[in-house]
PDB file of N, CA and C in Angstrom:
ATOM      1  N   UNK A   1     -73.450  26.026  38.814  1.00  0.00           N
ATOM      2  CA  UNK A   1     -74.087  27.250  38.386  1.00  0.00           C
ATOM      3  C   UNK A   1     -75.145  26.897  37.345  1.00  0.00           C
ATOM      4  N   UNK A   2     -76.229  27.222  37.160  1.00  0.00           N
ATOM      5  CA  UNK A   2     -77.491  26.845  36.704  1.00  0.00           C
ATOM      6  C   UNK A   2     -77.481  28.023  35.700  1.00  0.00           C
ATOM      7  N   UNK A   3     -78.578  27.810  34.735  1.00  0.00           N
ATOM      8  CA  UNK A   3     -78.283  28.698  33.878  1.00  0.00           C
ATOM      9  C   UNK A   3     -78.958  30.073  33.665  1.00  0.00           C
ATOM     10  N   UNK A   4     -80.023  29.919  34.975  1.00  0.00           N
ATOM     11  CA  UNK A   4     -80.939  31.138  35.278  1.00  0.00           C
ATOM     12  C   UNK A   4     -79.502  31.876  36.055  1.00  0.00           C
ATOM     13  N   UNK A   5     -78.551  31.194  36.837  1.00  0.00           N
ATOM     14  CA  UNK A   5     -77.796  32.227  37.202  1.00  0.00           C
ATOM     15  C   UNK A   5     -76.948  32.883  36.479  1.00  0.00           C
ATOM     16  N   UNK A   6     -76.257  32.106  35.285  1.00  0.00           N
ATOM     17  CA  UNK A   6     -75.492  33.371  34.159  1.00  0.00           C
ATOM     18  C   UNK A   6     -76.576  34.092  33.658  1.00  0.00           C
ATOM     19  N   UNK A   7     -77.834  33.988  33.058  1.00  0.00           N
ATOM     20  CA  UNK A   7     -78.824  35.039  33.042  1.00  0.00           C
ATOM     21  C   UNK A   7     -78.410  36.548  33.839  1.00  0.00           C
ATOM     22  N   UNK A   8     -77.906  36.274  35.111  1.00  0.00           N
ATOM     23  CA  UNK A   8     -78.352  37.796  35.848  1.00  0.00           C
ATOM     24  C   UNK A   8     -76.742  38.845  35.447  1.00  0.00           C
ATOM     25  N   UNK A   9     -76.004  37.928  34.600  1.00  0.00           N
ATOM     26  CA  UNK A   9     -74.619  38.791  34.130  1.00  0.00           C
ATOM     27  C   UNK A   9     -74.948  39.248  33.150  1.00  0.00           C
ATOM     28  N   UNK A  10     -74.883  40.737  33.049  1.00  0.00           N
ATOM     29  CA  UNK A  10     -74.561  41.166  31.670  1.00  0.00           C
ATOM     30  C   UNK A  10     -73.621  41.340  30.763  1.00  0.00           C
ATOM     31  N   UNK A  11     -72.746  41.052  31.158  1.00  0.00           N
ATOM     32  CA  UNK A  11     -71.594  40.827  29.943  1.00  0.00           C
ATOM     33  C   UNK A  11     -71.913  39.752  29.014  1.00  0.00           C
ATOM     34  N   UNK A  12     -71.416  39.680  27.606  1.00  0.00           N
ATOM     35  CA  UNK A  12     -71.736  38.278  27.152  1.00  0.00           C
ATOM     36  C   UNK A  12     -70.650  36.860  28.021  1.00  0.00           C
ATOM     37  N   UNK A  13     -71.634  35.863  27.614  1.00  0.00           N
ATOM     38  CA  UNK A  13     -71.437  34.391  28.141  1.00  0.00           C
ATOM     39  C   UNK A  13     -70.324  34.314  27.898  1.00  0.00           C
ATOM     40  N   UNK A  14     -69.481  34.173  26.456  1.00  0.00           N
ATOM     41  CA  UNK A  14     -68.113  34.271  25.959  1.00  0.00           C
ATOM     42  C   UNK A  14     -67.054  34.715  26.879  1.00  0.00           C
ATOM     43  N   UNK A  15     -67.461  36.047  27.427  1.00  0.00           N
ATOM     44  CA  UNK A  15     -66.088  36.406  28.528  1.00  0.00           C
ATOM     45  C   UNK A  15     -65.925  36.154  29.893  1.00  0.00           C
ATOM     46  N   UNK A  16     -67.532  36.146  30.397  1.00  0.00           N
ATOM     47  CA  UNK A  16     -67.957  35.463  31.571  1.00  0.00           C
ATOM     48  C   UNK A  16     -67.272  34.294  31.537  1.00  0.00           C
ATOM     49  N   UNK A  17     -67.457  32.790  30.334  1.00  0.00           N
ATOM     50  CA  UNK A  17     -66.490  31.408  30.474  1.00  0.00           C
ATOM     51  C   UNK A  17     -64.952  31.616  30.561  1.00  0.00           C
ATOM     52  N   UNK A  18     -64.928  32.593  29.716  1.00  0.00           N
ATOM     53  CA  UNK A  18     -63.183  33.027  29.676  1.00  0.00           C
ATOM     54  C   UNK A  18     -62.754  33.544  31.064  1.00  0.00           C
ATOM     55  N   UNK A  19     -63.544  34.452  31.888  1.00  0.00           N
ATOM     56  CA  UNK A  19     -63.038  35.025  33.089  1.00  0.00           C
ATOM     57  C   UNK A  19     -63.230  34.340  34.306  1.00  0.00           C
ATOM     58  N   UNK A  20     -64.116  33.181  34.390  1.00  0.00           N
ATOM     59  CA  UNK A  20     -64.180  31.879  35.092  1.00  0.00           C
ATOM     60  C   UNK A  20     -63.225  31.088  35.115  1.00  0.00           C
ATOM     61  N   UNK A  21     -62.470  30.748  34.208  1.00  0.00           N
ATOM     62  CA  UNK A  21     -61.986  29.822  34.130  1.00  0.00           C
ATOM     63  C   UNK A  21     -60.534  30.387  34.047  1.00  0.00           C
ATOM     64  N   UNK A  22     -60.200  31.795  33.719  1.00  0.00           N
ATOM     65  CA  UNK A  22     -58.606  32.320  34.252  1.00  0.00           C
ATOM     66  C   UNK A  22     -58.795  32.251  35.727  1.00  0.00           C
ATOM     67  N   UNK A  23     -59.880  32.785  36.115  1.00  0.00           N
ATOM     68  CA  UNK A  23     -60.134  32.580  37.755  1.00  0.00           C
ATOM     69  C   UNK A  23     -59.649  31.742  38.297  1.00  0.00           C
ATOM     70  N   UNK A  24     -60.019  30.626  37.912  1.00  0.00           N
ATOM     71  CA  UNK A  24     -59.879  28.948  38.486  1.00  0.00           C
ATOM     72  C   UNK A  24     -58.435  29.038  38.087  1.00  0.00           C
ATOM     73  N   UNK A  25     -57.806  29.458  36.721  1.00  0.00           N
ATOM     74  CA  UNK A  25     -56.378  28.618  36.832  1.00  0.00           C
ATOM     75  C   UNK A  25     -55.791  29.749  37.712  1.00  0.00           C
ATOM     76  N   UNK A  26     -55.551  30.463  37.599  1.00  0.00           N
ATOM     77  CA  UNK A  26     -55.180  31.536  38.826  1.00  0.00           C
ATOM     78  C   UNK A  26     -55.474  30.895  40.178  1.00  0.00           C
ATOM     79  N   UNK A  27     -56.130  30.917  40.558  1.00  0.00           N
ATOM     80  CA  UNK A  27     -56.932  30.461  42.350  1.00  0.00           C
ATOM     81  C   UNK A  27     -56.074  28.630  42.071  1.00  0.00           C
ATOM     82  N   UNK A  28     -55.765  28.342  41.224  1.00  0.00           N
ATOM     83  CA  UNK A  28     -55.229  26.469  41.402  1.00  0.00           C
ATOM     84  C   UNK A  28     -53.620  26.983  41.075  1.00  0.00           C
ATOM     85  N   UNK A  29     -53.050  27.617  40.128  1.00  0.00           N
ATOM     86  CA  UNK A  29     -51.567  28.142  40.753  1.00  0.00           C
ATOM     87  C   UNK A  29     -51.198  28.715  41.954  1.00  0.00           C
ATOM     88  N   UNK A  30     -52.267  29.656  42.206  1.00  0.00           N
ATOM     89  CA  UNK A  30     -52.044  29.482  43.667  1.00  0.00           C
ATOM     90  C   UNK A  30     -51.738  29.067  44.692  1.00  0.00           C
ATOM     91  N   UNK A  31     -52.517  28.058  44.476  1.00  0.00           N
ATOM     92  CA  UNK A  31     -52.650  27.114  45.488  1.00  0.00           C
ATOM     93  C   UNK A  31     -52.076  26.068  45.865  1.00  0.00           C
ATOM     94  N   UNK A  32     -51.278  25.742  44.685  1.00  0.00           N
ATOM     95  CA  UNK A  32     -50.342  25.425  44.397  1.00  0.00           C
ATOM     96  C   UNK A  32     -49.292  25.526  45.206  1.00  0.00           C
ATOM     97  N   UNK A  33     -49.039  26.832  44.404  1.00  0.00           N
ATOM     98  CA  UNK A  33     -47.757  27.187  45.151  1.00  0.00           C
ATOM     99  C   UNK A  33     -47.423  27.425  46.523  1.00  0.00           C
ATOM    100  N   UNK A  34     -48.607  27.648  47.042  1.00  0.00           N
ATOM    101  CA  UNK A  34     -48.426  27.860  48.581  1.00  0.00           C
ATOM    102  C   UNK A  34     -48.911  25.833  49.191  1.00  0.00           C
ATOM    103  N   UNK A  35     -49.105  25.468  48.608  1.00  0.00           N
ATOM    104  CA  UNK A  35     -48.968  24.068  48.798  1.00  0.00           C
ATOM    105  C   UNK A  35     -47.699  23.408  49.254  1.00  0.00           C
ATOM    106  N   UNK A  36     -46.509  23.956  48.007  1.00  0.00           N
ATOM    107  CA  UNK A  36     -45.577  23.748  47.891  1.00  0.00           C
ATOM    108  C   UNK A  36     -44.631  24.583  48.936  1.00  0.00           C
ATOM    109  N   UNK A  37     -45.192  25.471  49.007  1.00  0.00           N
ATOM    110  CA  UNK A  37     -44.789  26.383  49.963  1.00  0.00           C
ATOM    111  C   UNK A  37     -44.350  26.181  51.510  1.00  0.00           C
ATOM    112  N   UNK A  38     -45.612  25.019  52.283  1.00  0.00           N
ATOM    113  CA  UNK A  38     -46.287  24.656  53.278  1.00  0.00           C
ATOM    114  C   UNK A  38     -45.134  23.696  53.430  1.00  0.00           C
ATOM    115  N   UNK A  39     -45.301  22.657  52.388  1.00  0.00           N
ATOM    116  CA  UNK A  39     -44.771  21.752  52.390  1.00  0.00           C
ATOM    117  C   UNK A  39     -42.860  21.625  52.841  1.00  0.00           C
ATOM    118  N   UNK A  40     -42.504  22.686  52.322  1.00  0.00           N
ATOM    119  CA  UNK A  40     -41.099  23.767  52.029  1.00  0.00           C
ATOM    120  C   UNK A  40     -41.215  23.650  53.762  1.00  0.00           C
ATOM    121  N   UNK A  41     -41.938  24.332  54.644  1.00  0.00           N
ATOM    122  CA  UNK A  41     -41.645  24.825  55.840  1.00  0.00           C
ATOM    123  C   UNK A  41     -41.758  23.980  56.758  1.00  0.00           C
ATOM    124  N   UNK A  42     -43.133  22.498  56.245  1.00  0.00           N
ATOM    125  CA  UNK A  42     -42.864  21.693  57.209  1.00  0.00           C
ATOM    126  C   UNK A  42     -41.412  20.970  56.897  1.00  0.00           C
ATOM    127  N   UNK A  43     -41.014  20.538  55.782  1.00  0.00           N
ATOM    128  CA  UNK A  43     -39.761  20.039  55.841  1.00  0.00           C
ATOM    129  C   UNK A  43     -38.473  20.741  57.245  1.00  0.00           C
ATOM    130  N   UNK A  44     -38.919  21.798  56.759  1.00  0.00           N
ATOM    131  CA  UNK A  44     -37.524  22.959  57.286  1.00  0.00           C
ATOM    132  C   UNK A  44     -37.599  22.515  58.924  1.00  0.00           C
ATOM    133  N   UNK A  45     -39.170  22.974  59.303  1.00  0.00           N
ATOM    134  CA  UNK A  45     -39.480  22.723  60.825  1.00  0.00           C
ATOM    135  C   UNK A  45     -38.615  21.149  61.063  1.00  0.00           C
ATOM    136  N   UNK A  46     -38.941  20.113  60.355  1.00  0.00           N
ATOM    137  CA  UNK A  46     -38.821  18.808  60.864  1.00  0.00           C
ATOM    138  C   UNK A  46     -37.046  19.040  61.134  1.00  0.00           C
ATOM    139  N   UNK A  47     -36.498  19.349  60.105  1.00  0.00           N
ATOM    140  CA  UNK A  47     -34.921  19.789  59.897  1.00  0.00           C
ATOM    141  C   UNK A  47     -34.492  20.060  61.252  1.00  0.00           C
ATOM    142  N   UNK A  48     -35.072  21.357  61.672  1.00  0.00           N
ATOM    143  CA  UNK A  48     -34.873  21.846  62.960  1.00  0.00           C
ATOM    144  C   UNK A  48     -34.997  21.710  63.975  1.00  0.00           C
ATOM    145  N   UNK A  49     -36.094  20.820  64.239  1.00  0.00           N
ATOM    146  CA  UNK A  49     -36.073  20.168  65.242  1.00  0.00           C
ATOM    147  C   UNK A  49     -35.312  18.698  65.151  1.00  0.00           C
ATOM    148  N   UNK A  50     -35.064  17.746  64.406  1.00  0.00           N
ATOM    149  CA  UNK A  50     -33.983  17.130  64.539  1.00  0.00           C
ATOM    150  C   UNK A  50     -32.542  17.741  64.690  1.00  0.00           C
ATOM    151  N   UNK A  51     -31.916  18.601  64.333  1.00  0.00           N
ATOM    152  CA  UNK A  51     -31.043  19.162  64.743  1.00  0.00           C
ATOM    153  C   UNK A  51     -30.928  19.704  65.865  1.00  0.00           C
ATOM    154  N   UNK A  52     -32.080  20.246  66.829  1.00  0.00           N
ATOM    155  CA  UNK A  52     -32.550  20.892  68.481  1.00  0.00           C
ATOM    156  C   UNK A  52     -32.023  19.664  69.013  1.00  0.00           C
ATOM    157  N   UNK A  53     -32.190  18.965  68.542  1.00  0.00           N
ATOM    158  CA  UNK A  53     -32.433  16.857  69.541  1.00  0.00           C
ATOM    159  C   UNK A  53     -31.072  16.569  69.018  1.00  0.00           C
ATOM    160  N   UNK A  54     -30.591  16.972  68.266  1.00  0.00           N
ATOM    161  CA  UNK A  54     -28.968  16.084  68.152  1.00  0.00           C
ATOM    162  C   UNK A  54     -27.886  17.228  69.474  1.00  0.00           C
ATOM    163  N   UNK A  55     -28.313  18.071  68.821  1.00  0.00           N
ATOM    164  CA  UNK A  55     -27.089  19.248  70.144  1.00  0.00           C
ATOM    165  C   UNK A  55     -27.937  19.151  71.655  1.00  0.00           C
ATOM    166  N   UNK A  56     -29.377  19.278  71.516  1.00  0.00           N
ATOM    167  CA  UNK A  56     -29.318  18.634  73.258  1.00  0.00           C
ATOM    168  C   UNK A  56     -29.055  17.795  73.580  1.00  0.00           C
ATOM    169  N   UNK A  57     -28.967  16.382  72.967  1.00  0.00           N
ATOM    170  CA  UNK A  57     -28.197  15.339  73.297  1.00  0.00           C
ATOM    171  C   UNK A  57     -27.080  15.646  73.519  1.00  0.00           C
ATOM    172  N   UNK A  58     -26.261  15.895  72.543  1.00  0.00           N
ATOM    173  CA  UNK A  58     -24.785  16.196  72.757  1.00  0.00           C
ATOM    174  C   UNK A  58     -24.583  17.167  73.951  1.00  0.00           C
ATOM    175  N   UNK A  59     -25.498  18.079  74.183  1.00  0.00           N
ATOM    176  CA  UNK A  59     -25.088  18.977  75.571  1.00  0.00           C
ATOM    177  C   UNK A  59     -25.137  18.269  76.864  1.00  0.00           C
ATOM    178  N   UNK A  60     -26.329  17.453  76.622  1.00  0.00           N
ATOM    179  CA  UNK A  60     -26.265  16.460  78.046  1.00  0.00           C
ATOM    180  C   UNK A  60     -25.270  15.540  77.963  1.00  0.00           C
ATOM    181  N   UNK A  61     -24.713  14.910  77.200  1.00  0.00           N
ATOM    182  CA  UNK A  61     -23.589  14.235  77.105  1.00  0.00           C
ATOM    183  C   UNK A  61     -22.428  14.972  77.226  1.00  0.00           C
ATOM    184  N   UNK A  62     -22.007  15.788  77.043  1.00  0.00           N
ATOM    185  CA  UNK A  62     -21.446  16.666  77.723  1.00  0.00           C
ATOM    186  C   UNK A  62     -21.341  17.272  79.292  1.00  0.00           C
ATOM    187  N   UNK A  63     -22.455  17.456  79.363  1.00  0.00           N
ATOM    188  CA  UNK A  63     -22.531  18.084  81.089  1.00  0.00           C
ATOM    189  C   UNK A  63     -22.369  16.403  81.917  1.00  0.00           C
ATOM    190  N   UNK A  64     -22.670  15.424  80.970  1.00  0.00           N
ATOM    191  CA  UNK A  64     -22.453  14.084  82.194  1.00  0.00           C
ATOM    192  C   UNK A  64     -20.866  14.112  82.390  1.00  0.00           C
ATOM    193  N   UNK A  65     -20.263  14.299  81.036  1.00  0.00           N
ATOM    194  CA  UNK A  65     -18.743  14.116  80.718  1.00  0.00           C
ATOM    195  C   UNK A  65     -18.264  15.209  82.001  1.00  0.00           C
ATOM    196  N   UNK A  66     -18.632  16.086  81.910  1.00  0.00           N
ATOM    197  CA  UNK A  66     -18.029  17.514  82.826  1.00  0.00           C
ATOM    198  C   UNK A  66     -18.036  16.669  84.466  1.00  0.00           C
ATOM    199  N   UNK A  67     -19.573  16.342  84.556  1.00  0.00           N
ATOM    200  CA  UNK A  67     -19.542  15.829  86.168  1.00  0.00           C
ATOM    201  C   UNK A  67     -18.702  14.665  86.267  1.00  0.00           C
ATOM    202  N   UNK A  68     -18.633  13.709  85.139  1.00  0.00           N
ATOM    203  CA  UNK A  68     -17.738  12.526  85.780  1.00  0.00           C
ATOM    204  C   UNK A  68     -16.171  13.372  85.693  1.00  0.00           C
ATOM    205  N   UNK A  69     -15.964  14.139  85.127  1.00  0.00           N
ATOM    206  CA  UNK A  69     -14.607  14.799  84.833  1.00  0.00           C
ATOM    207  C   UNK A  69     -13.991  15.478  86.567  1.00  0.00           C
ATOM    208  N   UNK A  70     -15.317  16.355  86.937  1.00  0.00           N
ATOM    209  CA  UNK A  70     -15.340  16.571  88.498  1.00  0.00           C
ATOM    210  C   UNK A  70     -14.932  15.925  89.358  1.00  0.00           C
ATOM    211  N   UNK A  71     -15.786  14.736  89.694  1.00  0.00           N
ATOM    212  CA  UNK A  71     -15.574  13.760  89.900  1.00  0.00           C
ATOM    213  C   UNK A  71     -14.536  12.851  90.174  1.00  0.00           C
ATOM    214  N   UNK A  72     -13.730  13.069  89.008  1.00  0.00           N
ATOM    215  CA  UNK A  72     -12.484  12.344  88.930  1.00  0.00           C
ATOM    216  C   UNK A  72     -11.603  13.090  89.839  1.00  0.00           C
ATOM    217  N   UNK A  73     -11.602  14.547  89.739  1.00  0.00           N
ATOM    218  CA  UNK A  73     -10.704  15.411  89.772  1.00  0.00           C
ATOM    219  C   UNK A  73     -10.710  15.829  91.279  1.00  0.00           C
ATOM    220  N   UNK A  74     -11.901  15.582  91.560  1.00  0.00           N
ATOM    221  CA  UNK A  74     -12.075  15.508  93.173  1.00  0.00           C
ATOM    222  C   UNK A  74     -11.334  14.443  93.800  1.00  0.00           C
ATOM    223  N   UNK A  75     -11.667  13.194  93.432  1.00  0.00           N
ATOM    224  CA  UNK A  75     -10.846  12.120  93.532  1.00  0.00           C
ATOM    225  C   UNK A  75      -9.605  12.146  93.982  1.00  0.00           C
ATOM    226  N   UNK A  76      -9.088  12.742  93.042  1.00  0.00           N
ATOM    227  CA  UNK A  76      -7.017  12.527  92.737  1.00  0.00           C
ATOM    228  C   UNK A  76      -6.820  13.880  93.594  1.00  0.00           C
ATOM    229  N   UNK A  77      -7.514  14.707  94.011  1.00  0.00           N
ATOM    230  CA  UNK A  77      -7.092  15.624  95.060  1.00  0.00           C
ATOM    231  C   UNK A  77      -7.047  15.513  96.279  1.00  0.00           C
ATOM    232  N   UNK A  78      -8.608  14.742  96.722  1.00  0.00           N
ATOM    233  CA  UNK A  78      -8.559  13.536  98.232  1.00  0.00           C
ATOM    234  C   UNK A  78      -7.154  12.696  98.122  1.00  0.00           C
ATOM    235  N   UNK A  79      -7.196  11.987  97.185  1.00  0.00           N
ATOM    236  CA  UNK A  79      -5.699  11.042  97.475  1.00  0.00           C
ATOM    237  C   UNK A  79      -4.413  11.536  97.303  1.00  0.00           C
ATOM    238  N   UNK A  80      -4.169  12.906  96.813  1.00  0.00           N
ATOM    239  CA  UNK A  80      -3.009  13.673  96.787  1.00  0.00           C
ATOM    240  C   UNK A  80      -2.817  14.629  98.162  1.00  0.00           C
ATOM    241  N   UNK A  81      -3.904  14.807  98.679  1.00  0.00           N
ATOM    242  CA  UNK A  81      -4.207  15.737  99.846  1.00  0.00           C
ATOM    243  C   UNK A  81      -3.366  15.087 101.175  1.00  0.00           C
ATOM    244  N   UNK A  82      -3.592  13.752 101.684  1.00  0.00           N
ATOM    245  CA  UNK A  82      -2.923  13.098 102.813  1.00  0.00           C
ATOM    246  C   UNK A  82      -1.921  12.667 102.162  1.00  0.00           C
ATOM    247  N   UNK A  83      -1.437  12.115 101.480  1.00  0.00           N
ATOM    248  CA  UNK A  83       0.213  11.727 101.183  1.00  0.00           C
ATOM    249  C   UNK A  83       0.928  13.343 100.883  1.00  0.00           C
ATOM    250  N   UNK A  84       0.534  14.565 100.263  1.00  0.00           N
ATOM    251  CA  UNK A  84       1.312  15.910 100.450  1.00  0.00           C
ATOM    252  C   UNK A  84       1.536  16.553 101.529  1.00  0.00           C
ATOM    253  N   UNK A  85       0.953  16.325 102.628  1.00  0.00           N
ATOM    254  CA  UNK A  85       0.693  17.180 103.829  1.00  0.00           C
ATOM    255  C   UNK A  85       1.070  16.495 104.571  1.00  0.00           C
TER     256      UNK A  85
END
């Protein structure tokens, strides 16, 4: 800011520097905080999606467990089927 441009304020210079510069710390707490903020949600996101990836694992490990469980169970019913009958 040049000094022909505080020229075109009429308030005095004194409150103009004072109201600049609450500006700025205002607009940098801000910014701040939603910095911190951002930061807060990417954590959370990452959280959540490692946790999505541990239980779909575990679900597919599961549904393999179920089919070999089938599997088995089919098994021991073929070989129980001709020796019962």
């Amino acid at each position: 800011m040049s000094s022909g441009d505080v020229d075109q304020f009429v308030s005095p210079k004194s409150k103009l520097i004072r109201f600049f510069h609450d500006s700025r710390n205002r607009w940098k707490v801000k910014h701040h905080e939603l910095k911190k903020s951002c930061k807060m949600l990417q954590n959370q996101v990452r959280a959540v999606e490692k946790s999505r990836a541990a239980w779909r694992e575990q679900a597919l490990a599961s549904e393999q467990r179920v089919t070999e469980l089938a599997g088995e169970l089919e098994e021991l019913k073929c070989r129980r089927s001709p020796a019962g009958g």
